[in-house]
C-alpha atoms as a PDB file:
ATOM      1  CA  UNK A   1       0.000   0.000   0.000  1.00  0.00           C
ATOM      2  CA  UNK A   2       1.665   3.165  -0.714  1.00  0.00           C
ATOM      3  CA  UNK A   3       0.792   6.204   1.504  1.00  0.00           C
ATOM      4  CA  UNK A   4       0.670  10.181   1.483  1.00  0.00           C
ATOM      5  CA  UNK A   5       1.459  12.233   4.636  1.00  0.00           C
ATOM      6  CA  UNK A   6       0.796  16.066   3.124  1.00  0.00           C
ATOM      7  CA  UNK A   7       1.087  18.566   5.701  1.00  0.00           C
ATOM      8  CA  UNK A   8       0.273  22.562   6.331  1.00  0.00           C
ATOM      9  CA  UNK A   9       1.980  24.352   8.842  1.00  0.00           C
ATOM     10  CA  UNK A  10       1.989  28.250  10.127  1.00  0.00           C
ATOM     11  CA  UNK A  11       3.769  27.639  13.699  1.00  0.00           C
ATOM     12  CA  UNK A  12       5.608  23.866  12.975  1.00  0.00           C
ATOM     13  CA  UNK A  13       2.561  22.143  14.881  1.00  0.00           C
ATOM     14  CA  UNK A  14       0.569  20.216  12.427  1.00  0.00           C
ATOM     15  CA  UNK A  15       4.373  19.727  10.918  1.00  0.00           C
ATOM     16  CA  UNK A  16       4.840  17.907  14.161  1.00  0.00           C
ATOM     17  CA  UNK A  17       1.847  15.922  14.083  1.00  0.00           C
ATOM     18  CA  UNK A  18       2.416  14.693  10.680  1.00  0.00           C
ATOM     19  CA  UNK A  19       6.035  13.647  11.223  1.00  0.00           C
ATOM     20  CA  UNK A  20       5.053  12.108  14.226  1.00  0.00           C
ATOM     21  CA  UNK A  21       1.970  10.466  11.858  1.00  0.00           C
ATOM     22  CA  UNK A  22       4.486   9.405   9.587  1.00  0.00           C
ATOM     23  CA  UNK A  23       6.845   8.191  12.093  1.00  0.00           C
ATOM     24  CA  UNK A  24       3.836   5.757  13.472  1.00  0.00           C
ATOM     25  CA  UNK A  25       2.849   4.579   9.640  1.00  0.00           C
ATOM     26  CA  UNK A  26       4.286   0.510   9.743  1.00  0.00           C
ATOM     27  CA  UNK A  27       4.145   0.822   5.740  1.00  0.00           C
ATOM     28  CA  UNK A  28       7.597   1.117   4.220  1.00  0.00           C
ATOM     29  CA  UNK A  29       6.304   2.765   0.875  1.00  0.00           C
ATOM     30  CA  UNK A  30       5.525   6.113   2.112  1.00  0.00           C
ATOM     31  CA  UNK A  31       6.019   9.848   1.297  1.00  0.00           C
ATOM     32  CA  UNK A  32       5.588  12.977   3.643  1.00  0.00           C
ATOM     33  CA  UNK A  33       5.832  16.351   2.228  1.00  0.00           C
ATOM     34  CA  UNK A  34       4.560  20.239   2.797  1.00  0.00           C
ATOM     35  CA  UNK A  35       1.715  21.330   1.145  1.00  0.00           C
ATOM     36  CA  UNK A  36       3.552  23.411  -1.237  1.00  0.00           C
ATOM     37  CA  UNK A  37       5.544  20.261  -2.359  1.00  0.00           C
ATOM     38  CA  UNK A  38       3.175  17.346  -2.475  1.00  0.00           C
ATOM     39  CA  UNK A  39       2.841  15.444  -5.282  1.00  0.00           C
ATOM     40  CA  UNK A  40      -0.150  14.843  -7.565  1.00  0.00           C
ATOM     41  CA  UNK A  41      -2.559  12.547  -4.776  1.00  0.00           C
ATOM     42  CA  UNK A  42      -4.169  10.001  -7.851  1.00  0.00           C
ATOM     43  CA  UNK A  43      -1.134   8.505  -7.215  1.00  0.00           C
ATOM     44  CA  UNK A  44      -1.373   6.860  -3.526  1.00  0.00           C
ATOM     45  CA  UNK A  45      -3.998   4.283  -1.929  1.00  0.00           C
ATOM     46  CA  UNK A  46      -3.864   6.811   1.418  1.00  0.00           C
ATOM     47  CA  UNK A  47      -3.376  10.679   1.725  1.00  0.00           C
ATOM     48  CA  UNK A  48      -3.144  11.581   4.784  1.00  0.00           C
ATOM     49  CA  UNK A  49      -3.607  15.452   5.413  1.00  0.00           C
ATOM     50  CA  UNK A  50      -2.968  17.833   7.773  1.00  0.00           C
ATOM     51  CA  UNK A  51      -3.839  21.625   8.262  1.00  0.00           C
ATOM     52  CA  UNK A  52      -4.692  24.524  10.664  1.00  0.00           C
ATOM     53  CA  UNK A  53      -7.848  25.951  11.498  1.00  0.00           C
ATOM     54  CA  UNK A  54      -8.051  29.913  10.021  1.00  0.00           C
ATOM     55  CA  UNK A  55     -11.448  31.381  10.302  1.00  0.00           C
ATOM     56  CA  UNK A  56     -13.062  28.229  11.432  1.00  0.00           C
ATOM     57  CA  UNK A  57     -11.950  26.092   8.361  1.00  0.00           C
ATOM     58  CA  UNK A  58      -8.568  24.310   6.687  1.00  0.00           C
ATOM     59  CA  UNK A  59      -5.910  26.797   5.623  1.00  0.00           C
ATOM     60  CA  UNK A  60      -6.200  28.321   2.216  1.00  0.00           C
ATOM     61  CA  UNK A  61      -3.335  25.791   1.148  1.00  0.00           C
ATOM     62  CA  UNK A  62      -4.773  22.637   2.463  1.00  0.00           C
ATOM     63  CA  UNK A  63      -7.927  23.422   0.815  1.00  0.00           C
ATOM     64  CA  UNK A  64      -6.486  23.659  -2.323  1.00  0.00           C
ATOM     65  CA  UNK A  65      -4.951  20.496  -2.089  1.00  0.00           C
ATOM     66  CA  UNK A  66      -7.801  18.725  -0.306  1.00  0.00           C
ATOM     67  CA  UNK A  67      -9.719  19.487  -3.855  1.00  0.00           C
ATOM     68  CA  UNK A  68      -7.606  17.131  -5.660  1.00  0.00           C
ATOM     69  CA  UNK A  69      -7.916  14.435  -3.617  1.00  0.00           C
ATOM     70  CA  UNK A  70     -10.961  12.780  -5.866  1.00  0.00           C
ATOM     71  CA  UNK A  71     -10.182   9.349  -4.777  1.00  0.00           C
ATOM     72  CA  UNK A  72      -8.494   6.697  -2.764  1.00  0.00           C
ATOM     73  CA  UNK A  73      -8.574   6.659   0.943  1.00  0.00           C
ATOM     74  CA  UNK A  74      -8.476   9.738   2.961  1.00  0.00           C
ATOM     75  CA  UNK A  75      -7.374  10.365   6.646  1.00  0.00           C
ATOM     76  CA  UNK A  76      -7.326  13.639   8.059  1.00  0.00           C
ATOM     77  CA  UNK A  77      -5.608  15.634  10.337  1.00  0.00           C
ATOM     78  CA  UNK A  78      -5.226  18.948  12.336  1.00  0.00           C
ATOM     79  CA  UNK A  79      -3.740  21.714  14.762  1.00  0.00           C
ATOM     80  CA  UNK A  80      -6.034  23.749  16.294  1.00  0.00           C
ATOM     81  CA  UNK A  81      -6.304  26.948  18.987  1.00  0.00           C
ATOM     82  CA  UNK A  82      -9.565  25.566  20.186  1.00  0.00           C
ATOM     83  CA  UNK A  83     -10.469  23.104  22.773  1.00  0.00           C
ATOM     84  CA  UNK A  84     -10.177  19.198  21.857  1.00  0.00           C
ATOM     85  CA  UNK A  85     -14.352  18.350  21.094  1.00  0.00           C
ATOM     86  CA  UNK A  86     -14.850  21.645  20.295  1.00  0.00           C
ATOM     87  CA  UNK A  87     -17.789  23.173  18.223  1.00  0.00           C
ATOM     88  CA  UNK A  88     -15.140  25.739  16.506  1.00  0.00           C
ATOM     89  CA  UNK A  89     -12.891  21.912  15.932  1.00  0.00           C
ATOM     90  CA  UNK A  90     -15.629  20.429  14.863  1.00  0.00           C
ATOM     91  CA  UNK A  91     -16.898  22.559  12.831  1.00  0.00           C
ATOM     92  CA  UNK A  92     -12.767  22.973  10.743  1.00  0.00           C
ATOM     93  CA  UNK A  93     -13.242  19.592  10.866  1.00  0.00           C
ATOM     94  CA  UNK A  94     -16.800  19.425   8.599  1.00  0.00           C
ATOM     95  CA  UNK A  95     -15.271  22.102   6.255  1.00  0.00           C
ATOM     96  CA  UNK A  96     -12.170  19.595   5.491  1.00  0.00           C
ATOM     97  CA  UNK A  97     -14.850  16.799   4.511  1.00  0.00           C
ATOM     98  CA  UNK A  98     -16.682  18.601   2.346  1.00  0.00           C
ATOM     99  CA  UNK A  99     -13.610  19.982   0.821  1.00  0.00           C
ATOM    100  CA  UNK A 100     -12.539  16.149   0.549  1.00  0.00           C
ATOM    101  CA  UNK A 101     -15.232  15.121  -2.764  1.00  0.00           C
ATOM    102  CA  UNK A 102     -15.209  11.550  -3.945  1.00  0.00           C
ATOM    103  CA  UNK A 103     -12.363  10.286  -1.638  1.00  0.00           C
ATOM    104  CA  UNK A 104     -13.373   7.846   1.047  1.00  0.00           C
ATOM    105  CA  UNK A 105     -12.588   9.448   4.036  1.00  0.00           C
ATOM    106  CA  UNK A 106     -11.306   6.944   6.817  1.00  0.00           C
ATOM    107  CA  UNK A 107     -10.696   8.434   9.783  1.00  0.00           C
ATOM    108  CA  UNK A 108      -9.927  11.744  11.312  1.00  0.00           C
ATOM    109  CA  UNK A 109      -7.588  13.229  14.250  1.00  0.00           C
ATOM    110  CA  UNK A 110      -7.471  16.622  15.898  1.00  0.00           C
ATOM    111  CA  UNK A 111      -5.790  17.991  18.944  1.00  0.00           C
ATOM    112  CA  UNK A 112      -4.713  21.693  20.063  1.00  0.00           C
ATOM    113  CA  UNK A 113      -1.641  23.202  18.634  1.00  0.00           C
ATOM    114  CA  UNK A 114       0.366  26.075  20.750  1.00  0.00           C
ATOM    115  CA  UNK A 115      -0.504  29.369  19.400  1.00  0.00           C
ATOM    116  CA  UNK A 116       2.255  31.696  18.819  1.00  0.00           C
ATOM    117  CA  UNK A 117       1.931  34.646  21.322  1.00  0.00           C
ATOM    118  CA  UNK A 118       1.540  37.389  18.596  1.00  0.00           C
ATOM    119  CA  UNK A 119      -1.108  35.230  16.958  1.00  0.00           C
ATOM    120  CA  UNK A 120      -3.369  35.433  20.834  1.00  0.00           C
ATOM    121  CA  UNK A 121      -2.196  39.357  21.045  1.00  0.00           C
ATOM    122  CA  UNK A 122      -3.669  40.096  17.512  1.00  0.00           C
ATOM    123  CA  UNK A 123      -6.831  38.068  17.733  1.00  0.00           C
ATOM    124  CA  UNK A 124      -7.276  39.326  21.901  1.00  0.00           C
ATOM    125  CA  UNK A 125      -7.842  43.200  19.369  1.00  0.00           C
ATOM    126  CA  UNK A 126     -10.180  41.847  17.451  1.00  0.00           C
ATOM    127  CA  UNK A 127     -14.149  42.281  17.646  1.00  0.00           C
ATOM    128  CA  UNK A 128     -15.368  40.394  18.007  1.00  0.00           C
ATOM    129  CA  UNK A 129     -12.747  37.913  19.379  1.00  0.00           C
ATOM    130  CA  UNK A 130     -12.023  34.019  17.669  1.00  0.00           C
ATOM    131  CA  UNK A 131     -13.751  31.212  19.808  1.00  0.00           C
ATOM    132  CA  UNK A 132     -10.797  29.639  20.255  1.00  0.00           C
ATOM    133  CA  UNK A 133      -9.193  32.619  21.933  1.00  0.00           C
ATOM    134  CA  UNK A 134     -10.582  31.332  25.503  1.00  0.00           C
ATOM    135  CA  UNK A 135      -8.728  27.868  24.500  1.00  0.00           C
ATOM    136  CA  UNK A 136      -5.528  28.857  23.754  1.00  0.00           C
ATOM    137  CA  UNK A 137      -3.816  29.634  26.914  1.00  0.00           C
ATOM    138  CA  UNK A 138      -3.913  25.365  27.356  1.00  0.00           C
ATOM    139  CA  UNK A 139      -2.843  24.798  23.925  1.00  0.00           C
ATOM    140  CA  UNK A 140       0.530  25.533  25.104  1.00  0.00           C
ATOM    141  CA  UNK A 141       3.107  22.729  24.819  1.00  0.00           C
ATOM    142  CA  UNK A 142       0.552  21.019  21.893  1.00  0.00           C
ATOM    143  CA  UNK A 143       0.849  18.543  20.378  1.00  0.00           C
ATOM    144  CA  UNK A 144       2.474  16.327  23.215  1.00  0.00           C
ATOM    145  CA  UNK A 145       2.640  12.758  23.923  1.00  0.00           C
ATOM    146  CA  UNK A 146      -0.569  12.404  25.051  1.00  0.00           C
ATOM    147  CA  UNK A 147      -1.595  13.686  21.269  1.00  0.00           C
ATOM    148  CA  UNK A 148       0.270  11.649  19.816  1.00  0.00           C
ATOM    149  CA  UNK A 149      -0.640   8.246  21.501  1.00  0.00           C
ATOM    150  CA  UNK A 150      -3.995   9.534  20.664  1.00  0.00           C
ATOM    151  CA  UNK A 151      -3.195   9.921  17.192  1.00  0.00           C
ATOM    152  CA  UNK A 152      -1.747   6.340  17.411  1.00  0.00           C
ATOM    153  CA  UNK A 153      -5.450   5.069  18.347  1.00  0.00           C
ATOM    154  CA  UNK A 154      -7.219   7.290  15.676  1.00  0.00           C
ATOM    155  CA  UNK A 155      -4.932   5.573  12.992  1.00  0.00           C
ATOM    156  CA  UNK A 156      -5.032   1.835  13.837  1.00  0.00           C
ATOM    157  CA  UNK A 157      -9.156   2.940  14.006  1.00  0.00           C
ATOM    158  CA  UNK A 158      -8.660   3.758  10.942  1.00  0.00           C
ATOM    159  CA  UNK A 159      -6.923   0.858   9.781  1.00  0.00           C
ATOM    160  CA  UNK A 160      -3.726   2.387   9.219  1.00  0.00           C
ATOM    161  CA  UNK A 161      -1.512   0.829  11.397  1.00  0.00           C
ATOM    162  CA  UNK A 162      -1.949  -2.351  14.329  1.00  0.00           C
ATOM    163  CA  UNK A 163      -3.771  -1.557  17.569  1.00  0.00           C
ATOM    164  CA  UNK A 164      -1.218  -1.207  20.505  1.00  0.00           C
ATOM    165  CA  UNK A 165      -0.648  -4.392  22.480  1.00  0.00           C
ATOM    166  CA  UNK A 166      -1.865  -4.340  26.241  1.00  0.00           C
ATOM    167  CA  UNK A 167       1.257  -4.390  28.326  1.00  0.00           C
ATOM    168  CA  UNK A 168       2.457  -7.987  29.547  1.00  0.00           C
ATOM    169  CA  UNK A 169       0.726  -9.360  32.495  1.00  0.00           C
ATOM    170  CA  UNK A 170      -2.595  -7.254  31.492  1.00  0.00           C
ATOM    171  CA  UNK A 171      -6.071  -9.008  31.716  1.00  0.00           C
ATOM    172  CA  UNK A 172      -7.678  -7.763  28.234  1.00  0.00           C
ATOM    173  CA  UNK A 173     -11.947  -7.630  28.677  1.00  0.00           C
ATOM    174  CA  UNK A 174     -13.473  -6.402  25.686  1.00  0.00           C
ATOM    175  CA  UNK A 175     -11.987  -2.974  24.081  1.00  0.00           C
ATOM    176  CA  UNK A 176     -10.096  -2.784  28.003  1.00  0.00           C
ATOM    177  CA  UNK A 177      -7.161  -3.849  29.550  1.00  0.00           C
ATOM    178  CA  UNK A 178      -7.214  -4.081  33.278  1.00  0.00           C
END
């Protein structure tokens, strides 16, 4: 199976979530590359791709792209200001899908990424101010480990990699181990 990790970044966080994604992909016949440099997606069985939230949608870059991904598999991924379960993540979330037309899209990942100081100061001016300005004080240090082990469940979900083992000497009952 040969796989697509296509990235957006402003601040380097969804760049660290889709190394990290990469990293965590058990298929040797992979690619990761910026938006800017991503080759044509007809091309792969999986694209995985990750953007920012501006204005409540993908970047402006990761749209584009997300348009030409007509087929295939699709998983997506992305850095936000807001609060993890979110209405304002949710709703960047719905925008990427829709952006995302004939592609089958199998499975999705979000966390908070730190916003750059400058970035709070400018939107703290505005009027009226983003949603996600009440978030982003605990964005800092996003994404973490924590993100990324739940990335690591929200890609074997998807089928993209195995589901973790339960550590030796745990008693597995259903989806739990104990």
């Amino acid at each position: 199976m040969k796989q697509l990790v296509v990235y957006s970044s402003q601040g380097g966080n969804t760049k660290k979530l889709a190394e990290e994604l990469f990293k965590q992909l058990p298929e040797e016949n992979k690619d990761i590359a910026p938006v800017a440099e991503a080759p044509d997606p007809s091309g792969y069985d999986v694209v995985c791709v990750g953007f920012w939230l501006k204005g409540g949608e993908p970047d402006p870059a990761a749209q584009a792209y997300l348009r030409k991904c007509k087929s295939g598999k699709v998983f997506l991924f992305a850095t936000h200001g807001a609060a993890p379960g979110s209405t304002a993540a949710a709703r960047g979330m719905n925008a990427a899908r829709e952006l995302v037309d004939g592609a089958t899209i199998i499975g999705t990942f979000s966390c908070q990424g730190e916003v750059p100081e400058k970035v709070i100061q400018t939107a703290a001016n505005k009027d009226p101010q983003p949603p996600w300005l009440k978030d982003a004080a605990s964005a800092k240090g996003h994404p973490d480990g924590t993100d990324f082990m739940n990335l690591s469940e929200a890609l074997a979900k998807a089928g993209l990699k195995p589901k973790p083992e339960p550590p030796k000497g745990s008693v597995v009952t259903g989806d739990h181990a104990m």
